[in-house]
C-alpha atoms as a PDB file:
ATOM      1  CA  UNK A   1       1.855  18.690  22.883  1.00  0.00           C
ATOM      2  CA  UNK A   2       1.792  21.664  20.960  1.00  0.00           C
ATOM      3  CA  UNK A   3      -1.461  22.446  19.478  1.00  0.00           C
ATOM      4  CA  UNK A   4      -0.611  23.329  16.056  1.00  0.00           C
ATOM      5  CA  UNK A   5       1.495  19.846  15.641  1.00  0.00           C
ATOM      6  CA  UNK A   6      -1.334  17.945  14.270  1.00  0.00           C
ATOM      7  CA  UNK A   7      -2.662  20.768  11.657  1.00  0.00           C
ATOM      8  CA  UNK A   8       1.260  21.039  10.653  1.00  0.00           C
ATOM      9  CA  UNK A   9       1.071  16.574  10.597  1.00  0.00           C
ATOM     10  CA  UNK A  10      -2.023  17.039   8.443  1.00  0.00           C
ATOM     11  CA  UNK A  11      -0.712  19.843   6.187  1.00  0.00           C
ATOM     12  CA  UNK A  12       2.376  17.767   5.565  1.00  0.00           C
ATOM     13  CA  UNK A  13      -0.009  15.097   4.370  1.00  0.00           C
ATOM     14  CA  UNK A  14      -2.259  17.033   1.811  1.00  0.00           C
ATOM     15  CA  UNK A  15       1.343  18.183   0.495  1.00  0.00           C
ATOM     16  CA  UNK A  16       2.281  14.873  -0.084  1.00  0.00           C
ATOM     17  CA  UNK A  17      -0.620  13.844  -2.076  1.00  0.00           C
ATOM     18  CA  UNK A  18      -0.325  17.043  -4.161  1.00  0.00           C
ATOM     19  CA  UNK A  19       3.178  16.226  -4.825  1.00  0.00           C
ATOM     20  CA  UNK A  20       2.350  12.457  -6.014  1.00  0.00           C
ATOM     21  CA  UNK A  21      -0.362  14.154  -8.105  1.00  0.00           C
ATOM     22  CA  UNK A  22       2.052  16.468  -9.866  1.00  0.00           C
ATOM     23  CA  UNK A  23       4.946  14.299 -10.349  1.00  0.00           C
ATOM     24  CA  UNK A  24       2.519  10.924 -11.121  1.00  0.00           C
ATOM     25  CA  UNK A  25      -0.503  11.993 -13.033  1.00  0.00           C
ATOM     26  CA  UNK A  26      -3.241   9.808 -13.966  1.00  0.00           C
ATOM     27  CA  UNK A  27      -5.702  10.086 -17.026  1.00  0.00           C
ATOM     28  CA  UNK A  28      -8.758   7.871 -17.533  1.00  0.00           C
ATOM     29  CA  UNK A  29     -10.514   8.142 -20.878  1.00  0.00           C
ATOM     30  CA  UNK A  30     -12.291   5.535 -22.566  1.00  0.00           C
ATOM     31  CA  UNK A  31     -11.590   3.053 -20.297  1.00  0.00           C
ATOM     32  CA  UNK A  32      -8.069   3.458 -20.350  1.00  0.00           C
ATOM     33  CA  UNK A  33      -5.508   4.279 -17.239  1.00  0.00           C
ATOM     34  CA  UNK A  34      -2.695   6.543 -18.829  1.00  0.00           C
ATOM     35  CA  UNK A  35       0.172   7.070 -16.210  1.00  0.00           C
ATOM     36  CA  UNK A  36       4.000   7.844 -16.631  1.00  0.00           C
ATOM     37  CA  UNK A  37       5.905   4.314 -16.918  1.00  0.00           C
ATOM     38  CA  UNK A  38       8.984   3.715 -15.068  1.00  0.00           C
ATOM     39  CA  UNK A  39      12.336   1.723 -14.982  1.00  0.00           C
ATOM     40  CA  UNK A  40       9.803  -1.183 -13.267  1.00  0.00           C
ATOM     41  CA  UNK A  41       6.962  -0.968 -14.953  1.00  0.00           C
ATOM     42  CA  UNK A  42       7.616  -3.716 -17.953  1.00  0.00           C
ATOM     43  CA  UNK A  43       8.469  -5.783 -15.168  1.00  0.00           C
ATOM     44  CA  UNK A  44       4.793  -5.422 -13.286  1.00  0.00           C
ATOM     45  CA  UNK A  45       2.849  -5.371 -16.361  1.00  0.00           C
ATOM     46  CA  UNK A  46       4.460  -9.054 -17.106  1.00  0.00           C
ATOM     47  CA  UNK A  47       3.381  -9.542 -13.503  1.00  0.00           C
ATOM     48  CA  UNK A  48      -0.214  -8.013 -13.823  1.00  0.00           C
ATOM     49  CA  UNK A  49      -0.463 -10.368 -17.347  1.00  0.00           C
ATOM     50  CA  UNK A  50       0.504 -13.973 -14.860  1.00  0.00           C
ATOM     51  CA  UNK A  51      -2.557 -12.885 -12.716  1.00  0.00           C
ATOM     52  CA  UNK A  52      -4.506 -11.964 -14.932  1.00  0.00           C
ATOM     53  CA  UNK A  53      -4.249 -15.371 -16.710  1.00  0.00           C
ATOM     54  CA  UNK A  54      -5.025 -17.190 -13.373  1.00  0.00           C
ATOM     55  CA  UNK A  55      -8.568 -15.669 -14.277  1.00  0.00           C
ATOM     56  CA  UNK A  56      -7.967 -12.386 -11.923  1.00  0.00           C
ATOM     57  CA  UNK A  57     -10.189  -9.569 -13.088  1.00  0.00           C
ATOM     58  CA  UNK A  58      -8.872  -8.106  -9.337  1.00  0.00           C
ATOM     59  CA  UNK A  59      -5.823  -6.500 -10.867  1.00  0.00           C
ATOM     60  CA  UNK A  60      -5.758  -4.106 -13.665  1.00  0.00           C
ATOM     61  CA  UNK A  61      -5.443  -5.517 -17.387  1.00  0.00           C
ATOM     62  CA  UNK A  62      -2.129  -4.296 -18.453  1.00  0.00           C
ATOM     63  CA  UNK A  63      -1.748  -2.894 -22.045  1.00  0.00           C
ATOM     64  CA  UNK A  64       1.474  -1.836 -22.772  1.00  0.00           C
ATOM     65  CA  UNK A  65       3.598   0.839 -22.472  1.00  0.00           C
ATOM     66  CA  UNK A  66       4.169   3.469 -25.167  1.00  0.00           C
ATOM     67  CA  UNK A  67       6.847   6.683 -25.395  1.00  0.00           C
ATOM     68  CA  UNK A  68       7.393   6.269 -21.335  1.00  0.00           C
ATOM     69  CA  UNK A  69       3.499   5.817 -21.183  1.00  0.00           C
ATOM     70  CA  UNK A  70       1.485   2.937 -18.753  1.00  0.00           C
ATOM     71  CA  UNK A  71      -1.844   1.788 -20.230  1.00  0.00           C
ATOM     72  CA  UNK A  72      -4.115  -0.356 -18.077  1.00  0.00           C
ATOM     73  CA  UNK A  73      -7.509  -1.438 -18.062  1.00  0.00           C
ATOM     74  CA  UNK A  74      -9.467   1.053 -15.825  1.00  0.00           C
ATOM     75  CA  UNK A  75     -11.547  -1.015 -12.900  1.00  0.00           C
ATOM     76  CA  UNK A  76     -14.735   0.536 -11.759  1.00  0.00           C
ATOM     77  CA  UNK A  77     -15.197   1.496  -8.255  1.00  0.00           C
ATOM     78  CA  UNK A  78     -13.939   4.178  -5.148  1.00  0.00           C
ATOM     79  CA  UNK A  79     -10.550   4.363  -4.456  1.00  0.00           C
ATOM     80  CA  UNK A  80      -7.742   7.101  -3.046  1.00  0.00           C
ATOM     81  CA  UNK A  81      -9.351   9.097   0.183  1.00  0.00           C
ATOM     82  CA  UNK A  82     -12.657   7.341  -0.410  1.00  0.00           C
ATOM     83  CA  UNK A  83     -11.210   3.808   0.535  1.00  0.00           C
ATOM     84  CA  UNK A  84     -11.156   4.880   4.272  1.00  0.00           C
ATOM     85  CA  UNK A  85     -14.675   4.769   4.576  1.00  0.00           C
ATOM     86  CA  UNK A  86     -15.580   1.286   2.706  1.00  0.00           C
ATOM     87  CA  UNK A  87     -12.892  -0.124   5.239  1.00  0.00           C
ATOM     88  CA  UNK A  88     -14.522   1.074   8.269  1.00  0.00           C
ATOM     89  CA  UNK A  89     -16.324  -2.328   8.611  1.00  0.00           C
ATOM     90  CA  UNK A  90     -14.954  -5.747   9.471  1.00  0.00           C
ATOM     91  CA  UNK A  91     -16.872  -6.630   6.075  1.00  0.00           C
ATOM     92  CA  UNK A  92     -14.639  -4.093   4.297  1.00  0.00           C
ATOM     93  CA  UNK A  93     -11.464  -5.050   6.429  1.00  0.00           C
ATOM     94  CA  UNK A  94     -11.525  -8.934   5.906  1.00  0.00           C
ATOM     95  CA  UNK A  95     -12.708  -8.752   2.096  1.00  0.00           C
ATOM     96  CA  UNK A  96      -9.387  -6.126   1.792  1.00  0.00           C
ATOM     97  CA  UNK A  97      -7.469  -9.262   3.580  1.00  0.00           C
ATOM     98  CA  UNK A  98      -8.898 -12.189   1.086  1.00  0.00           C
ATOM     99  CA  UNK A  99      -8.388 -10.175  -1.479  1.00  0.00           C
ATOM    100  CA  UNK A 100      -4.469 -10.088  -0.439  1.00  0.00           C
ATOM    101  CA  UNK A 101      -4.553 -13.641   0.075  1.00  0.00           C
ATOM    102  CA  UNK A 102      -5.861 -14.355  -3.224  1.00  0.00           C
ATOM    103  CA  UNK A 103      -3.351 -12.562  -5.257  1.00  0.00           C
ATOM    104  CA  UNK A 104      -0.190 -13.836  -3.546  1.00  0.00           C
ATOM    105  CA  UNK A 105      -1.286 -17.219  -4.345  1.00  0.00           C
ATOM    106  CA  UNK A 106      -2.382 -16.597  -7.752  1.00  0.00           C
ATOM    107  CA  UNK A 107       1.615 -14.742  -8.156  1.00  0.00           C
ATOM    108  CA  UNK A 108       3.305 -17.932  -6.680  1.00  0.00           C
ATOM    109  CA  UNK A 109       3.700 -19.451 -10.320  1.00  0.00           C
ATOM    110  CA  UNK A 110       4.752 -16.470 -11.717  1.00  0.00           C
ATOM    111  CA  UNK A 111       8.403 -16.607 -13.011  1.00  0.00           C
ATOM    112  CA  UNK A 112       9.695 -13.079 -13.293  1.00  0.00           C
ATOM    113  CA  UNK A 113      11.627 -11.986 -16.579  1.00  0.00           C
ATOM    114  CA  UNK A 114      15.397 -12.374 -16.175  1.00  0.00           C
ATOM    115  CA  UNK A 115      15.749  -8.393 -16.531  1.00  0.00           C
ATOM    116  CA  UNK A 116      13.209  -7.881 -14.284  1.00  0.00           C
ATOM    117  CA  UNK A 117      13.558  -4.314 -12.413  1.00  0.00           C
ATOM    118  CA  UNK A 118      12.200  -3.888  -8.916  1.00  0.00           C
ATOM    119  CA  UNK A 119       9.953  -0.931  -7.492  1.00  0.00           C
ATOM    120  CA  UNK A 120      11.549  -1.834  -3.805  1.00  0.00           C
ATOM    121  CA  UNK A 121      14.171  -3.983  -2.652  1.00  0.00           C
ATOM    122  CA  UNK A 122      13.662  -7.740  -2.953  1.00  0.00           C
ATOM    123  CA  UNK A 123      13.497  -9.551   0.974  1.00  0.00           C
ATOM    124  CA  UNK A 124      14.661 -13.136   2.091  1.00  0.00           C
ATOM    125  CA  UNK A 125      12.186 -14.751   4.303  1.00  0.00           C
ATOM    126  CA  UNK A 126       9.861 -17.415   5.052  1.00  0.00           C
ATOM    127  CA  UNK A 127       6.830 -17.738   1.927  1.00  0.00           C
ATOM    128  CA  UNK A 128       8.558 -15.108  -0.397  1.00  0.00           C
ATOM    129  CA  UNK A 129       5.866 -14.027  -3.073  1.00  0.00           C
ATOM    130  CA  UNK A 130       5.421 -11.253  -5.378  1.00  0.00           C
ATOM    131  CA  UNK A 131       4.617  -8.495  -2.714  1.00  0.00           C
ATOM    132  CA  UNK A 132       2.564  -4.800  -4.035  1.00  0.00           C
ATOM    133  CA  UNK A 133       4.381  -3.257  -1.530  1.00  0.00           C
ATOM    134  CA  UNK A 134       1.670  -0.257  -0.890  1.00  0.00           C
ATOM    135  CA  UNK A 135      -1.435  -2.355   0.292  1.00  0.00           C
ATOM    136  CA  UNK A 136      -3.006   0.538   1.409  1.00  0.00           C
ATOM    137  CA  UNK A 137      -6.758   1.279   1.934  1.00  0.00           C
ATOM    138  CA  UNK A 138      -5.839   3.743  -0.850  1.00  0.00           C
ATOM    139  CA  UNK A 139      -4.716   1.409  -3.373  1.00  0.00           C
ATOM    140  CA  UNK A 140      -7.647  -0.904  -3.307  1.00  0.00           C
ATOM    141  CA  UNK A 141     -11.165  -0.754  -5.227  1.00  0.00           C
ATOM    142  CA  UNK A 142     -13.837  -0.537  -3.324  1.00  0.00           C
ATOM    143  CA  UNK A 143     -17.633  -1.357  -3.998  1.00  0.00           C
ATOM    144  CA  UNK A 144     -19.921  -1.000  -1.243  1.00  0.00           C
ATOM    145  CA  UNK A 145     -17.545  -2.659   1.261  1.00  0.00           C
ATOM    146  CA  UNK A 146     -16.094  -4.557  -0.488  1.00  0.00           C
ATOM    147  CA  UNK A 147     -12.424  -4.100  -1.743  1.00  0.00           C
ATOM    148  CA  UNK A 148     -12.694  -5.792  -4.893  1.00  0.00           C
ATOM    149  CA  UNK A 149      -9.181  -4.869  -6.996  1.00  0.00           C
ATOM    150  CA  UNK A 150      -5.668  -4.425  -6.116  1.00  0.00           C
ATOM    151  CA  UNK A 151      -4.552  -0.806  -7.651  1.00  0.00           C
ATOM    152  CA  UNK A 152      -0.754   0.763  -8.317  1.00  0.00           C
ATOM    153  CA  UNK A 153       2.057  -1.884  -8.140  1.00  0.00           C
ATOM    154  CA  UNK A 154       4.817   0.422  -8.577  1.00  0.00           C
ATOM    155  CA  UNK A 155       6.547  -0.779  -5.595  1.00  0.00           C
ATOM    156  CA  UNK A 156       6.388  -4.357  -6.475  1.00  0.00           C
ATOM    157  CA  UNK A 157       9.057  -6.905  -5.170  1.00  0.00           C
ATOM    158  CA  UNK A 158       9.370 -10.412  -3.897  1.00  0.00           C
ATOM    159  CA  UNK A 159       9.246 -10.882  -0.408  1.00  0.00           C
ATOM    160  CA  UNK A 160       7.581 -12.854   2.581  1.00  0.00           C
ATOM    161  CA  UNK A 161       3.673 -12.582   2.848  1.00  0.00           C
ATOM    162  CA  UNK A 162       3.908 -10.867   6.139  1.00  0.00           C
ATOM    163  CA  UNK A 163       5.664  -7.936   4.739  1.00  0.00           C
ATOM    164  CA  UNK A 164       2.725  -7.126   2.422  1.00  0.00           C
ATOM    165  CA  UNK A 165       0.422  -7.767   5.506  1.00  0.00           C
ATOM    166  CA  UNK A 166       2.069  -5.983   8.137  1.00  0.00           C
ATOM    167  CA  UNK A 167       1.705  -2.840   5.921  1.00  0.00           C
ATOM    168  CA  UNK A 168      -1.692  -3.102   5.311  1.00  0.00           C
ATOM    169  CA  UNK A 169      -2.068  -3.362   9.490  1.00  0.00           C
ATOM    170  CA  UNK A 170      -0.398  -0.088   9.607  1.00  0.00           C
ATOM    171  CA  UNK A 171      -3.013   1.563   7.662  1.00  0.00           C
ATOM    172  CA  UNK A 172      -5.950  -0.453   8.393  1.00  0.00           C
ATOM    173  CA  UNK A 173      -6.268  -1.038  11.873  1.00  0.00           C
ATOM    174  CA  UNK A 174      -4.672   1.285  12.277  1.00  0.00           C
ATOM    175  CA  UNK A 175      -1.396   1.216  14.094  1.00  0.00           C
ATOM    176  CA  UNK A 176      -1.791   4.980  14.274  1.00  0.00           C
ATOM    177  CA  UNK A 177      -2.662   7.357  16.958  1.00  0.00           C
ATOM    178  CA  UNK A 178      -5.997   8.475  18.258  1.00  0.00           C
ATOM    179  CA  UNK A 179      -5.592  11.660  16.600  1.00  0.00           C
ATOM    180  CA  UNK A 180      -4.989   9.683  12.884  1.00  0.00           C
ATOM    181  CA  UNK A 181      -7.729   7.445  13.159  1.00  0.00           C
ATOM    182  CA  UNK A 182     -10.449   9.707  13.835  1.00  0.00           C
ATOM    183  CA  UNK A 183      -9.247  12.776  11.332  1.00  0.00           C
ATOM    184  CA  UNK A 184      -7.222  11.024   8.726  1.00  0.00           C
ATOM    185  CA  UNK A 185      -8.830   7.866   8.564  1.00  0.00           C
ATOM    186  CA  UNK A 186     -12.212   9.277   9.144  1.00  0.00           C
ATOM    187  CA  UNK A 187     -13.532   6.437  12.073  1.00  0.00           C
ATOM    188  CA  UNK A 188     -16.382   7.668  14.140  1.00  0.00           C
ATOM    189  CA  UNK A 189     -14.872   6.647  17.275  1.00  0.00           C
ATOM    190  CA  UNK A 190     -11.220   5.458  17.978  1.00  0.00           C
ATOM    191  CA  UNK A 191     -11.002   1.187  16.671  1.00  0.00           C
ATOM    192  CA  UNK A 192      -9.868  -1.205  18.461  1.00  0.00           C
ATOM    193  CA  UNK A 193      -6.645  -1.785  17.166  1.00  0.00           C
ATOM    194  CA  UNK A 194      -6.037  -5.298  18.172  1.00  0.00           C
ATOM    195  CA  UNK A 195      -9.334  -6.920  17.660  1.00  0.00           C
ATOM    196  CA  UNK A 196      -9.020  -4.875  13.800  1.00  0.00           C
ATOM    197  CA  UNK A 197      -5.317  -6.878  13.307  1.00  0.00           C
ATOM    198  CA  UNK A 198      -7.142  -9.975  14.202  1.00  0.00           C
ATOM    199  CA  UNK A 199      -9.998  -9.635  12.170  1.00  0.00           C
ATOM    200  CA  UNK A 200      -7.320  -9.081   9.233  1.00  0.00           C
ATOM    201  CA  UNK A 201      -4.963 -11.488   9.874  1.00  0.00           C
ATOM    202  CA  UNK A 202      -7.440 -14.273  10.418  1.00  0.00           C
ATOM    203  CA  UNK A 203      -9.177 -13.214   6.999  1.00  0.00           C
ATOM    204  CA  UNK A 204      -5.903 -13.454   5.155  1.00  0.00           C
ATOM    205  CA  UNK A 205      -5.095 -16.630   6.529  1.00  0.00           C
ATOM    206  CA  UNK A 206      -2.249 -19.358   7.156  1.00  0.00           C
ATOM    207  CA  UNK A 207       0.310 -17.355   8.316  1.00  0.00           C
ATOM    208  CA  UNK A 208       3.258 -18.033  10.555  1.00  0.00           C
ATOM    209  CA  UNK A 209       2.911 -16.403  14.158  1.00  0.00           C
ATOM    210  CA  UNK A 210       4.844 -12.793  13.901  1.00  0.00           C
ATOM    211  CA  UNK A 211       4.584  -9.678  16.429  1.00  0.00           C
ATOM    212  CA  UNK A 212       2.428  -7.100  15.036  1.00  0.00           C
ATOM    213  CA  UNK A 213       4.068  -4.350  16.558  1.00  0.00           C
ATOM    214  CA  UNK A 214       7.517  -5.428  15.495  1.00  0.00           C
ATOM    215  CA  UNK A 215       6.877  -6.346  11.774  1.00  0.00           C
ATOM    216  CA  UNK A 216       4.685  -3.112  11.563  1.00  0.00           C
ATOM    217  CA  UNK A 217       7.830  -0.650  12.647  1.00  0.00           C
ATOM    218  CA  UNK A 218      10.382  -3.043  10.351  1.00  0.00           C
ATOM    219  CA  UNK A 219       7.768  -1.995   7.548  1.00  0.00           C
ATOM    220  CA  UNK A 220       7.823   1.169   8.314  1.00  0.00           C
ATOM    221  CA  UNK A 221      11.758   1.438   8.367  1.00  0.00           C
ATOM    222  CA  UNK A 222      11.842  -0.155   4.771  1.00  0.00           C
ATOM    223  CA  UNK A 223       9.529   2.251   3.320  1.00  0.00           C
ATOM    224  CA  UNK A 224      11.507   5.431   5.160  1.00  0.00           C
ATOM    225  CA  UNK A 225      14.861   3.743   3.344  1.00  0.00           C
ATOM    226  CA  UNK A 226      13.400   3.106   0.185  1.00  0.00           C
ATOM    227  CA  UNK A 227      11.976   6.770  -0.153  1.00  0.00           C
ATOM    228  CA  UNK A 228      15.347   8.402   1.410  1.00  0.00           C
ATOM    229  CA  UNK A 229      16.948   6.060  -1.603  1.00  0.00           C
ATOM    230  CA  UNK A 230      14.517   7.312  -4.443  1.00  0.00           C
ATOM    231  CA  UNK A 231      15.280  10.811  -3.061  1.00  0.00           C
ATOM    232  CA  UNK A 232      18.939  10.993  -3.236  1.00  0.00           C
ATOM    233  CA  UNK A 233      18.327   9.631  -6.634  1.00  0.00           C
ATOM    234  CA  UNK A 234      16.022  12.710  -7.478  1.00  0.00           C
ATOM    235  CA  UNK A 235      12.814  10.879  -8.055  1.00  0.00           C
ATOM    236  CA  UNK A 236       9.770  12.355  -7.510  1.00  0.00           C
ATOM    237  CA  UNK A 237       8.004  13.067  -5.293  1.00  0.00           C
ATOM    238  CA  UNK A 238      10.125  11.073  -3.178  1.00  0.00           C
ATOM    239  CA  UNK A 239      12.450  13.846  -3.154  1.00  0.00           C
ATOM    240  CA  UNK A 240       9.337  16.614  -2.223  1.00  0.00           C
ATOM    241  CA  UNK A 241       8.415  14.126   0.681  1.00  0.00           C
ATOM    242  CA  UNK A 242      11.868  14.148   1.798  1.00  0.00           C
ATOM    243  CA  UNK A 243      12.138  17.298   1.772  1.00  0.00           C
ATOM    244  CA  UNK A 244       9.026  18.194   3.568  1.00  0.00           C
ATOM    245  CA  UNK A 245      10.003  15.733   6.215  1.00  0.00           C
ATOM    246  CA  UNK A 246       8.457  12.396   5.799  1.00  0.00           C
ATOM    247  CA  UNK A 247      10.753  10.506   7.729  1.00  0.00           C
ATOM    248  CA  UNK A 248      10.286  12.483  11.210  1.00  0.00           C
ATOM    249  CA  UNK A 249       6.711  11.797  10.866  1.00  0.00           C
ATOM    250  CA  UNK A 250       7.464   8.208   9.909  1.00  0.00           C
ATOM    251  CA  UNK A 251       9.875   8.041  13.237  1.00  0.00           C
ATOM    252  CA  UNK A 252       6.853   9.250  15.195  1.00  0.00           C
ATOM    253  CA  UNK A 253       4.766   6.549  14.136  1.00  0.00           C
ATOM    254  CA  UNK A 254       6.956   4.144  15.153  1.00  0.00           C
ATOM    255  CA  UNK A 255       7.544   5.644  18.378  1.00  0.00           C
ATOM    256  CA  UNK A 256       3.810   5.898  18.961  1.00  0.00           C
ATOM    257  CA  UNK A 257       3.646   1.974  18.196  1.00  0.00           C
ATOM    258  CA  UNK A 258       6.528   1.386  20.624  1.00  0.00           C
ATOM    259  CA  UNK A 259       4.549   3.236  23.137  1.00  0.00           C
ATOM    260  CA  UNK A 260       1.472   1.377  22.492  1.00  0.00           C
ATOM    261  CA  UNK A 261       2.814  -2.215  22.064  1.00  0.00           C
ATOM    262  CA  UNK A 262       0.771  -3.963  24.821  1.00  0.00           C
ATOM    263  CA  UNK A 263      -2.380  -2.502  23.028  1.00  0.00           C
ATOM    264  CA  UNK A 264      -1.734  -3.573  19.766  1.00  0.00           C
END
């Protein structure tokens, strides 16, 4: 392998986050989450309000939107780059899991509004619920972990449970190479992989049997369609990621998983 392929891998992925940063930005003041609204958002604050009347303090309180503005209820705790650490432990990993568990029940009930607008494209399936779509380590609050809220539902859209899940086991296991684990994802030493999936899967719960490797790369494929979709419609920073190549580094993953199958 060429050597400077993984500091080109990681380069692409600080540009990435710089890009969301530009193109999304976040304000917190007051306890208050300002954050440009989208065609969508109405749709997942009427979500956010359902769970939130279940008795969910695990999602943010939604309060309105305002001259293209999102306000939400700010939730205390670490989040972005810091979630890799609190899910290091199988403490962190299967609290991250219940947590998932807990908010596609509490969404079963929820009847969307007739004009609702998707972030991603709605899925047929077995258990369709309201899915986040991004379950990342990144997306969740964290207190000493624990993952204790469910962050940024921009991408939210019904769809079987295992969807959701099988996302999550891309980044939390992780389905990812050696080289990811220990320098993006910050482990000590490389995880194992499989007993990680189990440990996630068995905290979630009550699913129907599913091949990890396969649902993970059909995940994977659905987010590289959705952002090549977003792109050609010039949304940002879809379009930057496109541009800067997300989808050969998304094609590598799944080749790596491929490769890796009878590990995973």
């Amino acid at each position: 392998m060429d050597d400077t392929q993984p500091e080109s891998r990681f380069a692409a992925a600080d540009r990435a986050a710089e890009a969301n940063e530009l193109h999304r930005p976040v304000a917190i003041e007051d306890g208050v989450v300002t954050r440009p609204a989208g065609e969508h958002t109405a749709t997942v604050q009427d979500y956010l309000r359902h769970l939130r009347a279940q008795g969910l303090g695990c999602v943010p309180e939604p309060l309105g939107v305002e001259d293209g503005v999102e306000r939400l209820g700010f939730i205390e705790g670490a989040d972005g780059g810091e979630g890799w650490y609190h899910q290091h432990t199988d403490q962190g990993l299967a609290s991250a899991a219940r947590l998932l568990r807990t908010i596609h029940d509490a969404g079963v009930g929820w009847t969307p509004p007739e004009d609702a607008v998707w972030g991603a494209v709605p899925v047929a399936g077995e258990g369709v619920v309201p899915c986040h779509g991004d379950p990342g380590p990144w997306n969740f609050i964290w207190r000493d972990n624990e993952a204790v809220a469910l962050i940024d539902w921009d991408y939210l859209h019904p769809a079987p449970r295992v969807t959701d899940v099988a996302y999550a086991l891309h980044w939390f296991a992780p389905l990812r190479s050696d080289e990811h684990a220990l320098e993006w994802h910050h482990f000590p030493v490389v995880p194992d992989r499989a007993a990680r999936a189990r440990t996630f899967v068995e905290a979630y719960g009550d699913l129907p049997d599913f091949d990890v490797a396969d649902a993970v790369i059909a995940r994977i494929r659905a987010v590289i369609r959705l952002r090549a979709d977003l792109a050609a419609r010039g949304v940002e920073p879809q379009r930057t990621w496109v541009a800067d190549g997300a989808e050969q580094l998304d094609l590598e993953e799944i080749a790596w998983i491929e490769e890796h199958r009878g590990e995973l």
